[in-house]
Protein backbone atom coordinates (compact mmCIF):
# COMPACT_ATOMS: atom_id res chain seq x y z
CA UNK A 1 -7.37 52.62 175.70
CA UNK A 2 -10.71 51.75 175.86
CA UNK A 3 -10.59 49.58 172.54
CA UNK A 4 -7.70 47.60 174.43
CA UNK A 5 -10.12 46.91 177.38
CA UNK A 6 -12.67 45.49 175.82
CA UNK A 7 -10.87 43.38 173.23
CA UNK A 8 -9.18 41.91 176.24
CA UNK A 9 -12.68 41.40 177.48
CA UNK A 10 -13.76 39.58 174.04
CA UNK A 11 -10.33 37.55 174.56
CA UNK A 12 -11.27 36.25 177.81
CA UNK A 13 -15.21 35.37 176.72
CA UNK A 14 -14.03 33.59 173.61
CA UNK A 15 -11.49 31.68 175.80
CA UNK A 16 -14.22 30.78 178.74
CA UNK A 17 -16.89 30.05 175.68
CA UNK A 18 -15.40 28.41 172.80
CA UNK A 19 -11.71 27.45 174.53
CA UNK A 20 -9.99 30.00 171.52
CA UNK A 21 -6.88 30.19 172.11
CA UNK A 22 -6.15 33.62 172.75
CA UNK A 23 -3.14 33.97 170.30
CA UNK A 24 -4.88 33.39 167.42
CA UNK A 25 -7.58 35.38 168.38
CA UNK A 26 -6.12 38.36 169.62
CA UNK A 27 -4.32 38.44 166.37
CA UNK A 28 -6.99 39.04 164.58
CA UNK A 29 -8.94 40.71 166.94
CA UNK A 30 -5.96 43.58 167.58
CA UNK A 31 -5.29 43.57 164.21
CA UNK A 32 -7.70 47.35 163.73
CA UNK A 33 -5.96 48.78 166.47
CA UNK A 34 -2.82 51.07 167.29
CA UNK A 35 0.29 49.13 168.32
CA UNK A 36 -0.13 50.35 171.96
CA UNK A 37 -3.37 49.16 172.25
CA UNK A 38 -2.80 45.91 170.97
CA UNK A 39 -0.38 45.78 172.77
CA UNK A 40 -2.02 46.36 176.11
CA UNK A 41 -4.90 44.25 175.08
CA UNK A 42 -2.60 41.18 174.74
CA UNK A 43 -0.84 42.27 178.19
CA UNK A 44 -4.33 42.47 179.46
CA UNK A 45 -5.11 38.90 178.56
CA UNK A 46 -2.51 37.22 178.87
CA UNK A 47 -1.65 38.37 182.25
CA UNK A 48 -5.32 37.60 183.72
CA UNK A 49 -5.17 34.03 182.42
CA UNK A 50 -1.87 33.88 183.58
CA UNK A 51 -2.92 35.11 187.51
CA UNK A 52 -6.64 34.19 187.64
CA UNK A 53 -7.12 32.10 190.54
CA UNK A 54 -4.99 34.49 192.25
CA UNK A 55 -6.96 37.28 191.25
CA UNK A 56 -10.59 35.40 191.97
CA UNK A 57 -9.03 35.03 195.51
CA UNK A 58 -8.32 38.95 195.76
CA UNK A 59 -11.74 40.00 194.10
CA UNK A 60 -13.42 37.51 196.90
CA UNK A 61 -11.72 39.25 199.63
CA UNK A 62 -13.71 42.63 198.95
CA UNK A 63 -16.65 41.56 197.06
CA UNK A 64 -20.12 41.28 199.11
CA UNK A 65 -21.21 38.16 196.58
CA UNK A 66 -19.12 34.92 196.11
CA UNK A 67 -17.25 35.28 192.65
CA UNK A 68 -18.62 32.06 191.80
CA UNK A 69 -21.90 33.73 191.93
CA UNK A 70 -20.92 36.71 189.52
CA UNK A 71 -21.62 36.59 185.84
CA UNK A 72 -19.00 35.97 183.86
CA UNK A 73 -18.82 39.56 182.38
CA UNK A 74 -18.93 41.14 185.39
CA UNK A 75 -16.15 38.77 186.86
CA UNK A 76 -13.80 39.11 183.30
CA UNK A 77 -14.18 42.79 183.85
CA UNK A 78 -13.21 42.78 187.54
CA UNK A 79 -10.20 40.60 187.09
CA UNK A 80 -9.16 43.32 183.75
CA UNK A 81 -8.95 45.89 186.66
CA UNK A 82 -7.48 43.78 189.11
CA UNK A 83 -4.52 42.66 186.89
CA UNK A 84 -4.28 46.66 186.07
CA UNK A 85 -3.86 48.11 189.31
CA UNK A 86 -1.53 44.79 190.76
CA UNK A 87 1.00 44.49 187.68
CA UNK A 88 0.34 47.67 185.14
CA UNK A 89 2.28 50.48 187.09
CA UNK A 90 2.44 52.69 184.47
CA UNK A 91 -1.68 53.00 184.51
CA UNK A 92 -2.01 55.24 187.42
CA UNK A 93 -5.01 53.43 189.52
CA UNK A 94 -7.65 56.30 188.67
CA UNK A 95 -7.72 55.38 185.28
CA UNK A 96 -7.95 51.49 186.23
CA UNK A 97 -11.15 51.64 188.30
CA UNK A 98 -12.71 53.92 186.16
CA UNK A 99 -11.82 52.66 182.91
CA UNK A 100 -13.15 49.15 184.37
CA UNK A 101 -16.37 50.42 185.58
CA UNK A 102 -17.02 51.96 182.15
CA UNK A 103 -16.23 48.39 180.82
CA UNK A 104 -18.63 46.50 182.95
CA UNK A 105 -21.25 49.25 182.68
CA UNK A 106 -21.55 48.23 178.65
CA UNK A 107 -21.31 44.46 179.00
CA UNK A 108 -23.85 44.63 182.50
CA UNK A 109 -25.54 47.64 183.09
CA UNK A 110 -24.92 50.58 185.69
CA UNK A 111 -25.94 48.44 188.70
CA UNK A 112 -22.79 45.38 187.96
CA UNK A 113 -20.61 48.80 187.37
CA UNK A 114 -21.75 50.26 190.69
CA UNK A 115 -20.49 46.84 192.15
CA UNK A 116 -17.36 46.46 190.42
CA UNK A 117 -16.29 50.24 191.53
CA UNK A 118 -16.66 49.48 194.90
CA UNK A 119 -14.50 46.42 194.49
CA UNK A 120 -11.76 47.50 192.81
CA UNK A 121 -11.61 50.86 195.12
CA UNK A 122 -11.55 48.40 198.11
CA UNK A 123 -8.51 46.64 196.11
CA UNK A 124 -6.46 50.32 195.85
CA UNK A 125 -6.28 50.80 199.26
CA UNK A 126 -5.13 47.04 200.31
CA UNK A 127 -2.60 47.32 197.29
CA UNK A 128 0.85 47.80 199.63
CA UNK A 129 -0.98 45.24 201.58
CA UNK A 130 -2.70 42.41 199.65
CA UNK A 131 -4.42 39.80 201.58
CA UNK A 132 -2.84 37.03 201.88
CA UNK A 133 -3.44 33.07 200.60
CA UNK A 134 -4.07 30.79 203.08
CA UNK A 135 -1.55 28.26 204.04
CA UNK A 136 -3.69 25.87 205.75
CA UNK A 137 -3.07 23.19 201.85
CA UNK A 138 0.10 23.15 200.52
CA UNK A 139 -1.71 22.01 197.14
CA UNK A 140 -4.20 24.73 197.43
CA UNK A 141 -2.00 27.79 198.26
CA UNK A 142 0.52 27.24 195.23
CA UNK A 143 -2.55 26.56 192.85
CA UNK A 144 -4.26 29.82 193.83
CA UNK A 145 -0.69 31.93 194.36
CA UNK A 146 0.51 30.93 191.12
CA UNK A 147 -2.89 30.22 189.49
CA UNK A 148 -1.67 26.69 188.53
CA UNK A 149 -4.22 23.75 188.33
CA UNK A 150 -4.00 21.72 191.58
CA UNK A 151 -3.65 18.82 190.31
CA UNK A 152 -0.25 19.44 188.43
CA UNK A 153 0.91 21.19 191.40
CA UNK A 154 0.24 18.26 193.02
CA UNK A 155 2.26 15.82 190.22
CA UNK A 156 5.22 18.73 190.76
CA UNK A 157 5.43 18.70 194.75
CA UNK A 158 6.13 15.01 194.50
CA UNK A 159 9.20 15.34 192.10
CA UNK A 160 10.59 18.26 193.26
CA UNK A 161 9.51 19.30 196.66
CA UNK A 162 7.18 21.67 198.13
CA UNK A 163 10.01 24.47 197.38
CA UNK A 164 10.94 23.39 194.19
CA UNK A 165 7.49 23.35 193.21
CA UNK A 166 7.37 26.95 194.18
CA UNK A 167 10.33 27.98 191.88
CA UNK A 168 8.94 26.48 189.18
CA UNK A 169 5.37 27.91 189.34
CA UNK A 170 7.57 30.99 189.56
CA UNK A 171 9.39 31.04 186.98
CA UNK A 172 6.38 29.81 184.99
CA UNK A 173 5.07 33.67 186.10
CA UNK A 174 7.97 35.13 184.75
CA UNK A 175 8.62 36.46 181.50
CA UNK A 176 9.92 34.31 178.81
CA UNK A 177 13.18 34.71 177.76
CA UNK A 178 13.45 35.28 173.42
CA UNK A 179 16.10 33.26 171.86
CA UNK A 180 16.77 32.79 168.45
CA UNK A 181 19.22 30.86 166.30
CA UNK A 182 20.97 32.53 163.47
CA UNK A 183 20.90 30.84 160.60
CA UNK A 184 25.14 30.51 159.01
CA UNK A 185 23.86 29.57 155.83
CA UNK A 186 22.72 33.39 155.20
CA UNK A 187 25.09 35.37 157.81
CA UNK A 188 27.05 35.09 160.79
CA UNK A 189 26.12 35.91 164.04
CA UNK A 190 28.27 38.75 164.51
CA UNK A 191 27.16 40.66 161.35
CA UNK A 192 23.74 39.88 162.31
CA UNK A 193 23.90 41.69 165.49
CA UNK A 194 25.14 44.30 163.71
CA UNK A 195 22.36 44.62 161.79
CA UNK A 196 19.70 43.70 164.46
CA UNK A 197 21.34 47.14 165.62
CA UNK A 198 20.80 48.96 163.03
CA UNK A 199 17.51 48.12 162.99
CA UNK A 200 17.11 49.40 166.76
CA UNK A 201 16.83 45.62 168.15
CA UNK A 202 18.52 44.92 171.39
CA UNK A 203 20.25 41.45 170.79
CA UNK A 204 23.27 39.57 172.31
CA UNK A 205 25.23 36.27 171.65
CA UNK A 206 23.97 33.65 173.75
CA UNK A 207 26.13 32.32 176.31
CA UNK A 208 26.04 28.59 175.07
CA UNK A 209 24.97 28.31 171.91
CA UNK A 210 26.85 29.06 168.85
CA UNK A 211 24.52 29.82 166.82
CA UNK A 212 22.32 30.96 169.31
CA UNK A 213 20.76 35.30 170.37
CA UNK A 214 18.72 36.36 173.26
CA UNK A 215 16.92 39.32 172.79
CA UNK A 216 16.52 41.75 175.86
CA UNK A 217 12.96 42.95 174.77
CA UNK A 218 10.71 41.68 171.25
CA UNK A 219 10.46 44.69 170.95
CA UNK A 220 10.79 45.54 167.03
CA UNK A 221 11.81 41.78 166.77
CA UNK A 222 8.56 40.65 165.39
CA UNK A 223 8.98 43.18 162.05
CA UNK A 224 12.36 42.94 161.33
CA UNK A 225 13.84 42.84 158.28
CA UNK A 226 16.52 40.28 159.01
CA UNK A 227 13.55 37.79 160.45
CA UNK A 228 11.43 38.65 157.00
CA UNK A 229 14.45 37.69 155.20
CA UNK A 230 15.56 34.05 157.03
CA UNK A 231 18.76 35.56 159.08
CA UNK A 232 17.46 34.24 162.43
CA UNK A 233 14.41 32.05 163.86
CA UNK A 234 13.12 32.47 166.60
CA UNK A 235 13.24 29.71 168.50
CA UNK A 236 14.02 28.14 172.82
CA UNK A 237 16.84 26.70 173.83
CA UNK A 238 15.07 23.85 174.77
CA UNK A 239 14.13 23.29 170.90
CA UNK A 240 17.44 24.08 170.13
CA UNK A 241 19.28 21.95 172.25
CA UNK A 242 16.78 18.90 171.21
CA UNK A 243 19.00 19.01 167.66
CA UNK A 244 22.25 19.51 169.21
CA UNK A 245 21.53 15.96 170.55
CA UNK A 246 20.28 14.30 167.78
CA UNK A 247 23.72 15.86 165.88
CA UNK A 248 22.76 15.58 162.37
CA UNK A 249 25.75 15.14 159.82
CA UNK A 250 25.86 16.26 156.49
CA UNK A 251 25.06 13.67 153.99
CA UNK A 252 22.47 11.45 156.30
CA UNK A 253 18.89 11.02 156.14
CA UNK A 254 16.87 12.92 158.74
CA UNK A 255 13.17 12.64 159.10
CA UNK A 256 10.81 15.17 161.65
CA UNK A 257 8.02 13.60 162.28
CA UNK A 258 6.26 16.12 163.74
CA UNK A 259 7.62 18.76 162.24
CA UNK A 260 5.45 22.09 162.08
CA UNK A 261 6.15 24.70 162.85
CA UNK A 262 9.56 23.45 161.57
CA UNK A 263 12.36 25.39 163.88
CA UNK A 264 13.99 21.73 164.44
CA UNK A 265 13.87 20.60 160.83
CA UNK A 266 15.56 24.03 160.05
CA UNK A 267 18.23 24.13 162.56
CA UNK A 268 18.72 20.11 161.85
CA UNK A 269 19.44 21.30 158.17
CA UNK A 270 21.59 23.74 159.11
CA UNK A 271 23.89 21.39 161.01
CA UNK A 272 23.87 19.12 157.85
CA UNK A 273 25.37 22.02 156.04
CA UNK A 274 22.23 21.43 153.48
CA UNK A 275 23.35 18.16 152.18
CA UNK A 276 21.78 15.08 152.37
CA UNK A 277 18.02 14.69 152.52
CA UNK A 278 15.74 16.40 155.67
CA UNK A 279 12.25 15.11 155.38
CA UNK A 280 9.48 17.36 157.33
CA UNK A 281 6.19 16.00 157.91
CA UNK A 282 3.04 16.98 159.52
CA UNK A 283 -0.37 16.10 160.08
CA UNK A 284 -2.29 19.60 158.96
CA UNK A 285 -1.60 20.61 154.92
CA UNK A 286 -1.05 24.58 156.35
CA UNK A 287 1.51 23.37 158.61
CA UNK A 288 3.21 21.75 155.70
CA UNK A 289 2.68 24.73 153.92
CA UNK A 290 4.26 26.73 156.58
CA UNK A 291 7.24 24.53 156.93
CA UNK A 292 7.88 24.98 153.33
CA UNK A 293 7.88 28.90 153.56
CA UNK A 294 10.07 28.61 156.73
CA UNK A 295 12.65 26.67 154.62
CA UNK A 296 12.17 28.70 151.39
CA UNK A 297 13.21 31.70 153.83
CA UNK A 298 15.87 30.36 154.85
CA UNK A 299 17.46 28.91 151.90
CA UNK A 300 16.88 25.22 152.84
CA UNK A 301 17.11 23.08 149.62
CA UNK A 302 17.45 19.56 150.96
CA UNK A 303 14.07 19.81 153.54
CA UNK A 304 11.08 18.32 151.57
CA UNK A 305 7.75 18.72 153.68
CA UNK A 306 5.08 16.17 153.70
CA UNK A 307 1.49 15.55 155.25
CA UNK A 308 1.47 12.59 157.11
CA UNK A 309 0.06 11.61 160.00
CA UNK A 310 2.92 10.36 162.13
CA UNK A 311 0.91 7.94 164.58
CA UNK A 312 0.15 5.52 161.35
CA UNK A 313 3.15 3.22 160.12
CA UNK A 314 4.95 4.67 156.94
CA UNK A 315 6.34 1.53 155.11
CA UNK A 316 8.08 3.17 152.42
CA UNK A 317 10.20 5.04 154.77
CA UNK A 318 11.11 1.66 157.31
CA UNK A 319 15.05 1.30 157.82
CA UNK A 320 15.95 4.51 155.81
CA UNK A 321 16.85 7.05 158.51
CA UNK A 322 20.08 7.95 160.34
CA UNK A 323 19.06 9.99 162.32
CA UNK A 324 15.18 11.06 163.76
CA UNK A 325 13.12 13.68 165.34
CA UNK A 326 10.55 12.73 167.19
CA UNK A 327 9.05 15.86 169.12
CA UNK A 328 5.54 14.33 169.77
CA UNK A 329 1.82 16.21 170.56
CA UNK A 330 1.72 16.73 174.22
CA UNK A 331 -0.27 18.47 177.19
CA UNK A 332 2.31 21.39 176.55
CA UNK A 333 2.93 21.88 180.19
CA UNK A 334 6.21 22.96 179.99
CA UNK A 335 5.26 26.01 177.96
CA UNK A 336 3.27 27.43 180.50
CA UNK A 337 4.73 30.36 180.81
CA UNK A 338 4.71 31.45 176.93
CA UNK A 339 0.72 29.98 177.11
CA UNK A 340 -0.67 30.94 180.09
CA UNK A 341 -4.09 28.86 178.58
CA UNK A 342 -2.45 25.30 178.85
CA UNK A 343 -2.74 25.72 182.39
CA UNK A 344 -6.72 25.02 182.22
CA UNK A 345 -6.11 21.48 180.45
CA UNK A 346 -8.05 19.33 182.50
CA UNK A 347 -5.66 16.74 184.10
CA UNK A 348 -7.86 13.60 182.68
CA UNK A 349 -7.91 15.20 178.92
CA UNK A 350 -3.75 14.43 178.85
CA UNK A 351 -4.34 10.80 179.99
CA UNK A 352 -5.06 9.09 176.60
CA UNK A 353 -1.67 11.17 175.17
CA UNK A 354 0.72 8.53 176.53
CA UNK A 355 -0.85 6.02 174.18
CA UNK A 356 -0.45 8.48 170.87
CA UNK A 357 2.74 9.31 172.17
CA UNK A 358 4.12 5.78 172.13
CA UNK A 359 2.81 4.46 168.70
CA UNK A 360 4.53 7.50 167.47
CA UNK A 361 7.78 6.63 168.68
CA UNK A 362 7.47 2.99 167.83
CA UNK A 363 6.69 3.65 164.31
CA UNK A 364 10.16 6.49 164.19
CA UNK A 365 11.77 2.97 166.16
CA UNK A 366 11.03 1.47 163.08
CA UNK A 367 12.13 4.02 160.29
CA UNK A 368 16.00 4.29 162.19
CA UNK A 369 18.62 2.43 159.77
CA UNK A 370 20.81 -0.15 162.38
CA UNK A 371 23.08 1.64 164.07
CA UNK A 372 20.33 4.68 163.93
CA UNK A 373 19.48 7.56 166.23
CA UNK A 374 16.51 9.50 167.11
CA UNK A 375 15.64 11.99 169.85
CA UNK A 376 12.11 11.65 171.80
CA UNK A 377 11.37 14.72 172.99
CA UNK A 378 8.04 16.81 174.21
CA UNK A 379 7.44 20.01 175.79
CA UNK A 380 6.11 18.52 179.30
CA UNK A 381 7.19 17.90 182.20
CA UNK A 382 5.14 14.75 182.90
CA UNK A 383 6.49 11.55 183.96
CA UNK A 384 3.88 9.89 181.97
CA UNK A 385 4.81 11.69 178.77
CA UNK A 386 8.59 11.38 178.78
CA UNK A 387 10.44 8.39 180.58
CA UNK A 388 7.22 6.28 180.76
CA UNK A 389 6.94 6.19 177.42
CA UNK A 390 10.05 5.92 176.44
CA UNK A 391 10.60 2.91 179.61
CA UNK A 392 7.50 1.18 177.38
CA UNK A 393 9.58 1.31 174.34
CA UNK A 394 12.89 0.04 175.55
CA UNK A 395 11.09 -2.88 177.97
CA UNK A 396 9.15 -4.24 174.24
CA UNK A 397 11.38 -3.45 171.57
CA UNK A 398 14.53 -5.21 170.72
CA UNK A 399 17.65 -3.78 169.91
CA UNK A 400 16.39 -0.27 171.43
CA UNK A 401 19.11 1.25 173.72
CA UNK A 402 19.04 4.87 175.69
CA UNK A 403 22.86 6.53 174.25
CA UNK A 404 24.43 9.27 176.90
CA UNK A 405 24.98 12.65 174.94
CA UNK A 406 26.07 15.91 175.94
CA UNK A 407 24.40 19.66 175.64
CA UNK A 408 26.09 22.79 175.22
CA UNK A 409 25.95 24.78 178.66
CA UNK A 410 24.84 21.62 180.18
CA UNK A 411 27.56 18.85 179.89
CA UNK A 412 27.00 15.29 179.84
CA UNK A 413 23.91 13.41 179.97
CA UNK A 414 25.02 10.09 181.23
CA UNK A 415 21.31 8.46 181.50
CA UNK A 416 20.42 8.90 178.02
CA UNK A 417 17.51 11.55 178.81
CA UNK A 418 17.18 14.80 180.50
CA UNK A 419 14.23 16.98 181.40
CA UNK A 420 14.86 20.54 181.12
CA UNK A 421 12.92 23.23 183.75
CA UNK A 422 12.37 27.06 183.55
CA UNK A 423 13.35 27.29 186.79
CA UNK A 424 17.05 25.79 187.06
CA UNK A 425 18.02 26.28 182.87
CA UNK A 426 15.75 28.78 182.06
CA UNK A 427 14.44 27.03 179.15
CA UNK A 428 11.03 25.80 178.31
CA UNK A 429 10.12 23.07 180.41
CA UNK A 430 11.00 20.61 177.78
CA UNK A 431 12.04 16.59 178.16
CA UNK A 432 14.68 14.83 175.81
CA UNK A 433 15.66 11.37 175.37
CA UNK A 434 18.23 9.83 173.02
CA UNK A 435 18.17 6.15 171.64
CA UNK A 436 19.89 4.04 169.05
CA UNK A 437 19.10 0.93 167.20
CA UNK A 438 21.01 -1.50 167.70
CA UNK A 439 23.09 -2.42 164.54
CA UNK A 440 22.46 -5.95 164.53
């Protein structure tokens, strides 16, 4: 597994170097190597970014030198062995150390490896008894426990309490449930399981949506026929649950404003029973293009995809809409636990998205027929993202009112928006608001 080490190792450099995010690199990066070890290499990096604080406190409690003081080789190879022996049980801790020393020894030399052995040996024998954070900060024990930056575990322990912070950092630890929604137009959800089964795929119905799966592992889901073919998408609740709001009808006029990869412009077409006219837009001509092969696989014939940057006024499409979705760029910090890397967004790098985010929904304000209906939504759980925004829009714009809905598995939402956390709905962390225009 030696291949799977050090492309982990790459992973991790190109991260702290060029800020790659690791999916797209590891998928080209894995792509030489045998499905287990691309596989382990992706568990490798994904589960140090997702636990490095936490593991830079460990290494510090048996290292001689500060880790600050480490070179950055020597320190990615140390926290590959770390995360081994603490969450890899099925690599007996032999193999660990010594496949970690061997790693260090080519990036550093055979002195660094010397150092690293005695580190991670140290580690074995503390593993049924790790040291322990200190508790002396609130802030600073939950950022290094849960390797969370401090100052959004700072923003959480004000909304939800030092406990509910916990739970949340938590469940942004935990593995990500995979949900999917079938899509009717091709095959119902019962005759799709069956043939998930046949192809070996563990799949059930989920418990509030219709149209909805969970899978119990991904694994095969990734090469299945039936995803190849446009039976299912794979896709949160969260996302899901964004359309059910919006409740297009067939007939109307639905634009996505931000529409790439295009799950919501699919699953809004769906609902429409492909009739009337979908319009998918994006900024990027490969998302487009993507959005258009997403629809052509699934048998979509009223989406048309369009680049367009959603943030500049569109005349030729004010007053047309019925209905609108308006899932805006954000700092993504719901999603942490599906992208362990958002977690290193520096808190002051989100502060000019507020600004972006509103002109965005003032111009889909604009597009909404009277009497007209679109659904903000983001994948944050920032106050400053969601009802700030949306509190700016209703305080300046006439004739812009928040409209209570209801969610499947959820029940009413009486205030007109709802935020959504992985720890209480087990969904992304995702934020929803609904809002009509007035029809005079």
């Amino acid at each position: 597994m030696g291949s799977a080490r050090q492309t982990a190792l790459a992973a991790l450099a190109a991260f702290r170097r060029q800020g790659s995010w690791p999916d797209l690199y590891l998928k080209k990066a894995c792509a030489p190597l045998r499905q287990e070890e691309a596989a382990l290499a992706s568990a490798i990096t994904y589960g140090v970014l997702q636990n490095r604080a936490w593991l830079d406190f460990l290494i510090g409690q048996f290292s001689i030198r500060p880790v600050e003081k480490l070179t950055p080789q020597v320190l990615d190879g140390l926290r590959i062995g770390a995360y081994q022996l603490i969450f890899l049980d099925r690599i007996p801790p032999r193999a660990a150390v010594n496949e970690t020393v061997e790693l260090v020894k080519q990036a550093a030399g055979p002195g660094p490896a010397g150092y690293a052995n005695g580190v991670l040996r140290a580690l074995v024998r503390r593993l049924d008894d790790l040291p322990p954070v200190p508790q002396d900060s609130l802030l600073d024990y939950l950022s290094i426990r849960y390797s969370h930056p401090k100052w959004f575990v700072g923003k959480m322990v004000k909304r939800l309490g030092a406990s509910g912070c916990e739970e949340l950092l938590q469940a942004d630890n935990a593995p990500a449930p995979a949900t999917a929604r079938v899509n009717v137009k091709k095959i119902s959800r019962e005759a799709l399981l069956d043939r998930l089964a046949g192809e070996g795929i563990a799949a059930r119905p989920h418990p509030d949506l219709q149209n909805g799966l969970i899978f119990d592992t991904m694994k095969g889901v990734l090469h299945s026929g039936a995803l190849e073919e446009g039976l299912f998408y794979l896709q949160d609740t969260a996302s899901q649950l964004c359309v059910e709001a919006l409740a297009p009808q067939p007939g109307e006029t639905v634009l996505d404003l931000c529409a790439a990869p295009g799950g919501k412009s699919l699953a809004a077409g769906q609902q429409m029973d492909d009739r009337g006219r979908l319009i998918s837009m994006d900024l990027y001509p490969h998302k487009v293009a993507l959005i258009k092969e997403n629809a052509a696989r699934s048998g979509l014939s009223c989406l048309e995809s369009h680049v367009a940057d959603a943030s500049v006024f569109q005349p030729q499409l004010e007053g047309i809409a019925d209905g609108i979705i308006c899932d805006v760029p954000c700092s993504g910090m719901g999603v942490i636990r599906k992208k362990p890397d958002v977690r290193y967004k520096d808190g002051d790098a989100v502060k000019a998205l507020p600004l972006l985010q509103r002109r965005i929904l003032e111009n889909a304000f604009h597009y909404l027929k009277p009497g007209g209906r679109l659904v903000y939504s983001t994948c944050t759980l920032l106050r400053e993202e969601n009802e700030k925004v949306v509190e700016d829009l209703l305080e300046h714009q006439k004739g812009a009112v928040l409209e209570a809905f209801s969610l499947p598995g959820i029940g009413p939402v009486k205030a007109g928006w709802i935020t959504l956390w992985p720890h209480i709905h087990g969904t992304d962390g995702f934020f929803m608001a609904k809002l009509r225009k007035a029809s005079n």
